[in-house]
Protein backbone atom coordinates (compact mmCIF):
# COMPACT_ATOMS: atom_id res chain seq x y z
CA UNK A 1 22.36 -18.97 18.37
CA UNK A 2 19.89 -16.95 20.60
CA UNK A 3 18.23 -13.47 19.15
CA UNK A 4 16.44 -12.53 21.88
CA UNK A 5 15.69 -8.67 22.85
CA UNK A 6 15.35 -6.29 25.97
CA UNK A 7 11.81 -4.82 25.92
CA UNK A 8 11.85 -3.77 29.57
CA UNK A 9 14.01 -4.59 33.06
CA UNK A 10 12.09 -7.83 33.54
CA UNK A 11 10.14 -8.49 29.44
CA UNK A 12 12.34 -10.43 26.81
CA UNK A 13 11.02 -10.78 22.98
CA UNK A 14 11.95 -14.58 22.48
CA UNK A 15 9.98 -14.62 19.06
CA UNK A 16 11.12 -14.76 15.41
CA UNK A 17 10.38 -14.63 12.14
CA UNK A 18 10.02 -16.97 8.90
CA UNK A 19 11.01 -15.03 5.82
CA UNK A 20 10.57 -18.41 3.39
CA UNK A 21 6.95 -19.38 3.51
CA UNK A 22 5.19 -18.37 0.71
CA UNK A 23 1.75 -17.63 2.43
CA UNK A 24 0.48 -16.81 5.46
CA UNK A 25 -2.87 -19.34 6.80
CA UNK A 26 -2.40 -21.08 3.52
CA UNK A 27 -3.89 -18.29 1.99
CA UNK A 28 -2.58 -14.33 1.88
CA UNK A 29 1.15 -13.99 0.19
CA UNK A 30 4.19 -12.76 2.37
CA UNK A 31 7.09 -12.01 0.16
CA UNK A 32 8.68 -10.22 3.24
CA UNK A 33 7.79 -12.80 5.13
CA UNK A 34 5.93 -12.90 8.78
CA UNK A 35 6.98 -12.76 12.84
CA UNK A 36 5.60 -14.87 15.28
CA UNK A 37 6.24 -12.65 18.53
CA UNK A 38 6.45 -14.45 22.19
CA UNK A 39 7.15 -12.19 25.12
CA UNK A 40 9.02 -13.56 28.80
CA UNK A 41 8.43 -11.48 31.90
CA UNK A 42 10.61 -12.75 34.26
CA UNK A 43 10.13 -11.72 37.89
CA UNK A 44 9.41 -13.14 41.38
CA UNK A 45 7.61 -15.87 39.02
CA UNK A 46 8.56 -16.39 35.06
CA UNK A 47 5.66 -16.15 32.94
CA UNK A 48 5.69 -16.69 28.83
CA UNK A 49 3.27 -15.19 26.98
CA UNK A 50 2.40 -17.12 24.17
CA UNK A 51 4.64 -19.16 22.02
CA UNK A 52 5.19 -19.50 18.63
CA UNK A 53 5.04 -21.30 15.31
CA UNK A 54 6.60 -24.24 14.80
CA UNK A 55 8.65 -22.97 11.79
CA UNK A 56 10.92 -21.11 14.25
CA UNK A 57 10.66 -23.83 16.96
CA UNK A 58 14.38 -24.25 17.31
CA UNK A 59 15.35 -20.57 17.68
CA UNK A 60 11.76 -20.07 19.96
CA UNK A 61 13.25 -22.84 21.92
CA UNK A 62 16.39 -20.85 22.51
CA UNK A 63 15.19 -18.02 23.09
CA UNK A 64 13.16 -19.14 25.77
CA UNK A 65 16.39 -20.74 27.32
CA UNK A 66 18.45 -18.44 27.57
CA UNK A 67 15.65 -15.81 28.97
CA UNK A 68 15.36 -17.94 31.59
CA UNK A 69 18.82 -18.44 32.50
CA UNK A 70 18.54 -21.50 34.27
CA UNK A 71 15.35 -20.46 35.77
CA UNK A 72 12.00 -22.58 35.72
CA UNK A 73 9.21 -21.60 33.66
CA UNK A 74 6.27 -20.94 36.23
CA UNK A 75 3.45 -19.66 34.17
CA UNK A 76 2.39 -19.84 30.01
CA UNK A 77 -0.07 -17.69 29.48
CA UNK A 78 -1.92 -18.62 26.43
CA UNK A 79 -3.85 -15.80 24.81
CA UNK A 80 -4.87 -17.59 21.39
CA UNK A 81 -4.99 -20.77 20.39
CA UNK A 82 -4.23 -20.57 16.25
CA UNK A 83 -1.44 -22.92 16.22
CA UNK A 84 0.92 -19.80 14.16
CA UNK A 85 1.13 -18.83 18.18
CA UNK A 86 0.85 -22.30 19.62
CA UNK A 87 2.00 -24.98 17.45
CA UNK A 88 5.31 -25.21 20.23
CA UNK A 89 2.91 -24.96 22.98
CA UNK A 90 3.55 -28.75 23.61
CA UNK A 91 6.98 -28.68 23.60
CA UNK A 92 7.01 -25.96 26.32
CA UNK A 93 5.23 -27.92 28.55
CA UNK A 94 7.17 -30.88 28.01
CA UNK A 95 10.44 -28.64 28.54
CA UNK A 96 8.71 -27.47 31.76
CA UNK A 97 6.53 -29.85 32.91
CA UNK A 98 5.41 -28.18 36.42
CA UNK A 99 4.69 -24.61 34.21
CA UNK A 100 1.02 -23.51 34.85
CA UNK A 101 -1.08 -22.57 31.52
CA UNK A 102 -3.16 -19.99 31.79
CA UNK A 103 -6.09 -19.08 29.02
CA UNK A 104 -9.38 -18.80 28.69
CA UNK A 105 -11.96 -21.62 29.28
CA UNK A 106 -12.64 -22.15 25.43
CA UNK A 107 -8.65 -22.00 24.70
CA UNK A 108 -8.58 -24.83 26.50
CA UNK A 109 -10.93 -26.81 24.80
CA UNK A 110 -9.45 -25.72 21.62
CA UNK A 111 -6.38 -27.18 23.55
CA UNK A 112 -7.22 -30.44 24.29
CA UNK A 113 -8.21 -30.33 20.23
CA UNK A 114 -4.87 -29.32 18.93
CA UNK A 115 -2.34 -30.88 21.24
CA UNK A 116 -4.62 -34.49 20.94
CA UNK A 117 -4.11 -34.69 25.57
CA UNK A 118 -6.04 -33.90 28.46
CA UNK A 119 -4.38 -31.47 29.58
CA UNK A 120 -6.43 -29.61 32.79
CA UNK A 121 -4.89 -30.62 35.69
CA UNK A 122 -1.91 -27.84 34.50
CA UNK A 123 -4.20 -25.32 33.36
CA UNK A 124 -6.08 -22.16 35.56
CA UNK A 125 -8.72 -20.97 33.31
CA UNK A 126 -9.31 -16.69 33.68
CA UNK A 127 -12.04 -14.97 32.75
CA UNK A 128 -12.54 -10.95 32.36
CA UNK A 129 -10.68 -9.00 34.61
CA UNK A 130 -8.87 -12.22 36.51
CA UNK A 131 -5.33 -11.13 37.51
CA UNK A 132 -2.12 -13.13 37.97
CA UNK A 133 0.26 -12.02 40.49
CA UNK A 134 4.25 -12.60 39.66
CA UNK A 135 5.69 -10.68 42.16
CA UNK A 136 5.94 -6.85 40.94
CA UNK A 137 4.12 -7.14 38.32
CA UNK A 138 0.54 -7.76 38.02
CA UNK A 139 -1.32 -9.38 34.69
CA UNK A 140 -4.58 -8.60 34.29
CA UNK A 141 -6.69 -10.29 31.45
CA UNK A 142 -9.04 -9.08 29.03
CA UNK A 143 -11.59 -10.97 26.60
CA UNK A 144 -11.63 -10.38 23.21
CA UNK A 145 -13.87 -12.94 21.50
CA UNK A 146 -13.84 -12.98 17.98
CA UNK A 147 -10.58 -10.68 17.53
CA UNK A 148 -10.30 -12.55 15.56
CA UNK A 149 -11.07 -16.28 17.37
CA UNK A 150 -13.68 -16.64 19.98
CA UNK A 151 -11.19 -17.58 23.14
CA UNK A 152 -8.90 -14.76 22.30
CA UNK A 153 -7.90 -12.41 25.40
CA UNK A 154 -5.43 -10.25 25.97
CA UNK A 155 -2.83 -9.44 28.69
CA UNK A 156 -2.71 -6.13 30.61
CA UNK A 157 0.31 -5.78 32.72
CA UNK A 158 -0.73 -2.72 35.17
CA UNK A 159 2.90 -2.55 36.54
CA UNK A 160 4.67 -1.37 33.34
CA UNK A 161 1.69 -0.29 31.60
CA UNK A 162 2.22 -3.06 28.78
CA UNK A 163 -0.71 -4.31 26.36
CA UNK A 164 -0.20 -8.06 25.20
CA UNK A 165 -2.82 -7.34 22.08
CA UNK A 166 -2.81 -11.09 20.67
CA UNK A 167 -3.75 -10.69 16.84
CA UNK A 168 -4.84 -7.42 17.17
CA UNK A 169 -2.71 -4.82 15.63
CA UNK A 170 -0.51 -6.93 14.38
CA UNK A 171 1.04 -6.63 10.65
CA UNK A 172 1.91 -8.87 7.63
CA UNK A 173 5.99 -8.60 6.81
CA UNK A 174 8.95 -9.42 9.53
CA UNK A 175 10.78 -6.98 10.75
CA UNK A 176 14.15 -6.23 9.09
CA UNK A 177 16.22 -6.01 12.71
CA UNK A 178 13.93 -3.83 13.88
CA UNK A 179 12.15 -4.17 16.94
CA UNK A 180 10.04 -1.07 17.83
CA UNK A 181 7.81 0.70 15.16
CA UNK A 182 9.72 4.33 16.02
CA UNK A 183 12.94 2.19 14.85
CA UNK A 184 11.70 2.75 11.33
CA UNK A 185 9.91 4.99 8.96
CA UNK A 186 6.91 2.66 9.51
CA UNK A 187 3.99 4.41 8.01
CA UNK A 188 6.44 4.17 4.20
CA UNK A 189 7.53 0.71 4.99
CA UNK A 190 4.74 -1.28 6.33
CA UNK A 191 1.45 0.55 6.56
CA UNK A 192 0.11 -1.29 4.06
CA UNK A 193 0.91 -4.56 5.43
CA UNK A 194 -0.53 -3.14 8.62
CA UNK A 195 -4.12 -2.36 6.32
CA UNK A 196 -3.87 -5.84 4.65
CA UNK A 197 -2.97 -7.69 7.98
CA UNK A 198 -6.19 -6.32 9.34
CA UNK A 199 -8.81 -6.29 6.30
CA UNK A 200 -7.97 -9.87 5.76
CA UNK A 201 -7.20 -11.67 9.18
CA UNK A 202 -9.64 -9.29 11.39
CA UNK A 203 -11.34 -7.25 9.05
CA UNK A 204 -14.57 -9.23 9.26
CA UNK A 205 -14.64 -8.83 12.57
CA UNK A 206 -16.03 -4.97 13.23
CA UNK A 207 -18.00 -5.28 16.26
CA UNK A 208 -16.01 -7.49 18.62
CA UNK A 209 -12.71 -5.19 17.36
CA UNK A 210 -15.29 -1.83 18.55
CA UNK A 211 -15.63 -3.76 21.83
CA UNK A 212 -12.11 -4.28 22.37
CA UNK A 213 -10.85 -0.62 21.38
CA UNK A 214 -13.52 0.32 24.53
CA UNK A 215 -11.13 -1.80 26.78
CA UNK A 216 -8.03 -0.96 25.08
CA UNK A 217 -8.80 3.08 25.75
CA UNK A 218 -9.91 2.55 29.17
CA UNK A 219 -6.59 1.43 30.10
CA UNK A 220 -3.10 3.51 30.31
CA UNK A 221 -0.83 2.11 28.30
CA UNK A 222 2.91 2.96 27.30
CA UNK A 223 3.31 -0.37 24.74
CA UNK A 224 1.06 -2.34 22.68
CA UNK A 225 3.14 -5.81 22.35
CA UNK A 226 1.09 -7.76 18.94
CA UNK A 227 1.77 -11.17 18.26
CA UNK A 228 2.73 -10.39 14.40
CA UNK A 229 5.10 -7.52 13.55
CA UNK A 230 6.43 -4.00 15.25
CA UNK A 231 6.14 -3.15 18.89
CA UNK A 232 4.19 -0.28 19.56
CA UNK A 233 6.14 2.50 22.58
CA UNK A 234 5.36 5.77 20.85
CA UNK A 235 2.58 7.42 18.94
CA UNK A 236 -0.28 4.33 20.12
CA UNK A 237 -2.75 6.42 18.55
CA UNK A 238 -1.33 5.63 15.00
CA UNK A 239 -2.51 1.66 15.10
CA UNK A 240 -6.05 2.37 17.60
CA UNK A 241 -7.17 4.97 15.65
CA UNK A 242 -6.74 3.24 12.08
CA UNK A 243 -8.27 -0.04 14.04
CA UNK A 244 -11.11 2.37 14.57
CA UNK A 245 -11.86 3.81 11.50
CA UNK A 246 -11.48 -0.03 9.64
CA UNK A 247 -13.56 -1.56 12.38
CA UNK A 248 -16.17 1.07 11.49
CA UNK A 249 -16.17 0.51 7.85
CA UNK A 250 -15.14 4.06 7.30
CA UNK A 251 -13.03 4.61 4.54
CA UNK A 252 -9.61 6.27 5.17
CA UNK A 253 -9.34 8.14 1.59
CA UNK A 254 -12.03 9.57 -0.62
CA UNK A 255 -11.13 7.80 -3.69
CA UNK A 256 -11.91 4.93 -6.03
CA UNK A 257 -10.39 1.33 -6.16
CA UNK A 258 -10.40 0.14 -9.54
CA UNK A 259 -10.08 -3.34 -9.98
CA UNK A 260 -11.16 -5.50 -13.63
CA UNK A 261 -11.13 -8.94 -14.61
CA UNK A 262 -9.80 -8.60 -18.70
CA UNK A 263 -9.70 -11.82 -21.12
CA UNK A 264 -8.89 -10.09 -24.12
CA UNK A 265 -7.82 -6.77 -22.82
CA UNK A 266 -10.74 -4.34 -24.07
CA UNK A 267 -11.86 -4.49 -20.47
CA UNK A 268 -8.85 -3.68 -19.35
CA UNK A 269 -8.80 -0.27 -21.69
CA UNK A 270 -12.17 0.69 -20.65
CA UNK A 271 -10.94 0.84 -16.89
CA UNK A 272 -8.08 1.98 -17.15
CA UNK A 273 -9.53 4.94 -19.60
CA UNK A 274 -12.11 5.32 -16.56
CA UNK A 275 -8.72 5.61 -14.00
CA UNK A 276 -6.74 8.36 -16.47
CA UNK A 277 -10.14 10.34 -17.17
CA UNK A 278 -11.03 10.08 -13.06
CA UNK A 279 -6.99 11.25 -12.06
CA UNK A 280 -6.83 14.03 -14.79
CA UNK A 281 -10.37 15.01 -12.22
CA UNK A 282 -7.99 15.04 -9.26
CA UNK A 283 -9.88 11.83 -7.68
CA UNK A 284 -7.60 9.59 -6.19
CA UNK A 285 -7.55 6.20 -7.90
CA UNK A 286 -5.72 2.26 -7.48
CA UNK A 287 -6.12 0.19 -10.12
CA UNK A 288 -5.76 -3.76 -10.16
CA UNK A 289 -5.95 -6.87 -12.67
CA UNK A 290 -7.93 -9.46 -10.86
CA UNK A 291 -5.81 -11.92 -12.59
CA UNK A 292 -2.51 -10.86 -11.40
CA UNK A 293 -3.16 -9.51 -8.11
CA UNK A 294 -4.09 -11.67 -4.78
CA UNK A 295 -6.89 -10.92 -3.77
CA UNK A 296 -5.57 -10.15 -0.36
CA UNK A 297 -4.03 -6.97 -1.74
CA UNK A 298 -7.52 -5.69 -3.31
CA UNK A 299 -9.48 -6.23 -0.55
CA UNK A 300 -7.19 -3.94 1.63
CA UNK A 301 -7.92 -1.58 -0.77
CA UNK A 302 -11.60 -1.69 -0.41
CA UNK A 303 -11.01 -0.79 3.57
CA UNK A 304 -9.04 1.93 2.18
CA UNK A 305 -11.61 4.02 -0.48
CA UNK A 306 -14.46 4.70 -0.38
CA UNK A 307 -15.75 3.49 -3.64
CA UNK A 308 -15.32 0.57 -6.35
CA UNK A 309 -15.49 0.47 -9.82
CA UNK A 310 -15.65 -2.99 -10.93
CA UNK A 311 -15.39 -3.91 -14.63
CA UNK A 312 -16.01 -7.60 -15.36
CA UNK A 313 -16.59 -9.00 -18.95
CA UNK A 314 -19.08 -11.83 -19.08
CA UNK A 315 -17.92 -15.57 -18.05
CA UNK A 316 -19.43 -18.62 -18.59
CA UNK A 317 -22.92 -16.30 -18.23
CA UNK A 318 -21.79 -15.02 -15.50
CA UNK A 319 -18.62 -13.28 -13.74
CA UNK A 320 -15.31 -13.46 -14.73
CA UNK A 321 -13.35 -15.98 -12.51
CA UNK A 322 -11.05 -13.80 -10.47
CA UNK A 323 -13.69 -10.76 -10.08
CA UNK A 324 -15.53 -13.52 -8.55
CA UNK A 325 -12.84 -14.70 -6.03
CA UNK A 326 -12.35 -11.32 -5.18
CA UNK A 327 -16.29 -10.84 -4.65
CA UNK A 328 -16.57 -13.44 -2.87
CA UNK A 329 -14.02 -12.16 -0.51
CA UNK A 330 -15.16 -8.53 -0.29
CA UNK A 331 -18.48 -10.47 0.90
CA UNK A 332 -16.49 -12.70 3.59
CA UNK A 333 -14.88 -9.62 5.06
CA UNK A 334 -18.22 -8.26 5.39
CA UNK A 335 -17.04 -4.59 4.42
CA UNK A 336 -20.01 -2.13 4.75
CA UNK A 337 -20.84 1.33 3.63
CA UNK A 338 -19.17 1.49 -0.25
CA UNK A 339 -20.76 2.97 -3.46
CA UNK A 340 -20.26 0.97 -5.99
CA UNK A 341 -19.80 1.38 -10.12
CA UNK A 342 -19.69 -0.92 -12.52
CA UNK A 343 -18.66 -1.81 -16.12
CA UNK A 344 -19.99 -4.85 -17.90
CA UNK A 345 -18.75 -6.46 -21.20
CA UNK A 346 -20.02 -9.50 -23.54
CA UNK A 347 -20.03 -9.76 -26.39
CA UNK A 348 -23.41 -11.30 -27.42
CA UNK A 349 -25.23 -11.31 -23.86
CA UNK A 350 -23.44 -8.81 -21.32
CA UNK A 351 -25.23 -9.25 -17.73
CA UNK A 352 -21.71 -9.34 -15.56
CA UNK A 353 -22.94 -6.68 -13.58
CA UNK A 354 -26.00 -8.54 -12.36
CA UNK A 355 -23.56 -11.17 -10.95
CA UNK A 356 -21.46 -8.69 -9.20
CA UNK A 357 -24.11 -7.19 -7.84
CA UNK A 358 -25.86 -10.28 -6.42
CA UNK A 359 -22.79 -11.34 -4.69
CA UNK A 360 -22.56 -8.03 -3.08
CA UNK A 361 -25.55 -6.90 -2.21
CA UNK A 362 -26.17 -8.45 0.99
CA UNK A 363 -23.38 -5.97 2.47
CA UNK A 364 -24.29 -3.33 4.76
CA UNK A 365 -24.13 0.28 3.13
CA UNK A 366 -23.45 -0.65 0.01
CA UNK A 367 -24.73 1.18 -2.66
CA UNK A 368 -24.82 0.55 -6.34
CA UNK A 369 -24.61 3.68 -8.47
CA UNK A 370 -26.33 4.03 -12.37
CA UNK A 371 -25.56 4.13 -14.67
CA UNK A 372 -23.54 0.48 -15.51
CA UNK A 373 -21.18 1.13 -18.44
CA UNK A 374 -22.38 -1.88 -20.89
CA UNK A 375 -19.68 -2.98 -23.67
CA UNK A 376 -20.75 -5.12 -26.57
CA UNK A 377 -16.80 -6.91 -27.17
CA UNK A 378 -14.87 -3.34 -26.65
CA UNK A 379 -15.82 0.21 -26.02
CA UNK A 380 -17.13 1.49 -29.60
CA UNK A 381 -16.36 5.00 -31.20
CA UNK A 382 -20.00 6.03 -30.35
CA UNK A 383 -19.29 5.04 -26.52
CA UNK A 384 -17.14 8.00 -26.05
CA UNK A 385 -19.53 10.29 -24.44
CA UNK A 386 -20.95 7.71 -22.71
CA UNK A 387 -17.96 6.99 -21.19
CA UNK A 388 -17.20 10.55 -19.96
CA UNK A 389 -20.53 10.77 -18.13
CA UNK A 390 -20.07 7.42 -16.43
CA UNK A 391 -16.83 9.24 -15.12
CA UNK A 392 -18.53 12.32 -14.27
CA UNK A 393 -20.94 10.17 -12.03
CA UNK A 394 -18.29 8.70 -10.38
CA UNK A 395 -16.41 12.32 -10.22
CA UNK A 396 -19.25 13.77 -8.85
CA UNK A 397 -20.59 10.91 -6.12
CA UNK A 398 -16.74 10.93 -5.05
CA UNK A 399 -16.46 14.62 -4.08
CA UNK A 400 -20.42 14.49 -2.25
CA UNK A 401 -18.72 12.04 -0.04
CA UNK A 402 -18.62 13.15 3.46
């Protein structure tokens, strides 16, 4: 059965979503699962903008069929090539075999990579600014290398004012019937998939997302239509400006993530002293076992305050295993301007937060505060002061925060 939705007079949502897959790219978990968002605009000329995963290829396929209504397919417009949006791309051709693809000139080299066929006689390659007449409505198309591949573009439509964004501001989680962000309290329900969507798919990615906000404002727009989650036809302002801050590396809260790696638990009481001790302050605090949180999760946090406090005990001379997965991703995403504390603990050679440090150090604006809270096996009796002026540091650099 079909479950396709009005957007617009002439634009159908023939997407869908796959609530059993465990992870999303293989990597980031998606216990409320993921949509994969397609988008006809049928007019003097039918024209499908993007299609879909092939985990919802049979109800895509429908979809698609019954927005057309016995109609041909004239145009596929393919914005990005990830096959999540065009592992079906092959089947719609085949379905439609006189259907023009439009994309971008690397898309289709990325094209003739993924589907294994020359395929070039069928496509029109656009570049910046090219427009694609359908009858009333006019597409106009946008680059937006490196948002977050490099032959990304999206799709303006000046008639109804419509952004296609691609991956951009897109979230993790499918919608539960819901269509339209205004449908739902989104900022309870998802805007934290929203943050985690973008800190780990796009999040490395500052500068080309800066260059495509100076497009995205130059335009009018009335919807933002994302290949991954909610449709956006009130409040725009909400996803921009939070794709603005993140894409500036500015935190959103004044605040400290906590996150520890804890073999034995002792640790795990130091930080988590360090947490009650910096709330009992009034500084805001999240606080995260490396070894039973994704990593995904943390690093969403780290867009989100504006410091860290890292407590690590010593590993194979070196950093505990998950701090360092988690490191190691911080690093990836390339997150910039973050003061940074840290606690160390070994029990006969503690130098964890030398290892921390060298795998973050290379990031832009990062600064690493003294003093480093050293345990030797736990946090002894005479460590109690100690511990309250390592708190007061943080306390104190928190609140001088701009």
């Amino acid at each position: 059965m079909y479950c396709a939705r009005k957007i617009t007079q002439d634009l159908l949502y023939v997407g869908g979503s796959d609530r059993r897959a465990p992870l999303f790219e293989g990597a980031h978990p998606i216990p409320q699962g993921i949509s994969y968002n397609s988008y006809l605009l049928t007019d003097d000329k039918t024209a499908l903008l993007d299609t879909a995963d092939r985990s919802i290829a049979p109800l895509f396929a429908e979809n698609l069929r019954h927005g057309l209504d016995g109609r041909s397919l004239d145009y596929i417009v393919v914005q990005h090539m990830e096959p999540d949006h065009s592992a079906t791309l092959g089947m719609v051709m085949d379905m439609w075999p006189d259907a023009q693809i439009i994309c971008s000139a690397k898309a289709l080299q990325m094209m003739g990579q993924f589907l294994k066929r020359d395929v070039s006689s069928r496509v029109r390659t656009v570049k910046e600014g090219d427009t694609l007449q359908l009858g009333r409505h006019t597409l106009q198309f946008l680059t937006a290398p490196m948002v977050h591949w490099p032959e990304v573009m999206v799709t303006y439509d000046r008639t109804d004012k419509t952004l296609f964004s691609a991956d951009a501001f897109g979230h993790f989680g499918a919608p539960g019937g819901s269509l339209f962000a205004d449908e739902i309290d989104f900022e309870r329900d998802y805007s934290d998939e929203f943050r985690r969507y973008y800190a780990n798919i796009v999040g490395k990615y500052g500068q080309p997302v800066q260059g495509l906000l100076k497009k995205v404002y130059a335009l009018e727009i009335d919807r933002i239509c994302p290949l991954h989650g909610h449709l956006w036809r009130k409040n725009l302002e909400w996803p921009t400006s939070r794709y603005d801050l993140w894409s500036r590396y500015v935190p959103e809260k004044k605040g400290v993530l906590i996150a520890y790696g804890s073999i034995y638990g002792n640790t795990a009481e130091t930080a988590c002293a360090a947490a009650a001790l910096l709330q009992e302050a009034g500084i805001a605090c999240a606080v995260y076992d490396v070894s039973a949180t994704h990593p995904s999760y943390i690093l969403s946090e780290a867009f989100r305050y504006s410091h860290l406090l890292l407590a690590s005990p010593t590993y194979n001379n070196g950093v505990f295993t998950g701090m360092e997965t988690l490191l190691h991703d911080i690093s990836a995403h390339t997150i910039q301007n973050r003061t940074v504390f840290m606690i160390q603990n070994g029990t006969w050679a503690p130098n964890s937060a030398a290892g921390m440090k060298l795998i973050l150090e290379g990031l832009k604006g990062f600064v690493f505060a003294e003093p480093v809270l050293t345990l030797k096996s736990a946090l002894a009796d005479s460590q109690k002061e100690e511990l309250l002026h390592f708190v007061e540091a943080i306390r104190t650099s928190v609140e001088e925060t701009a």
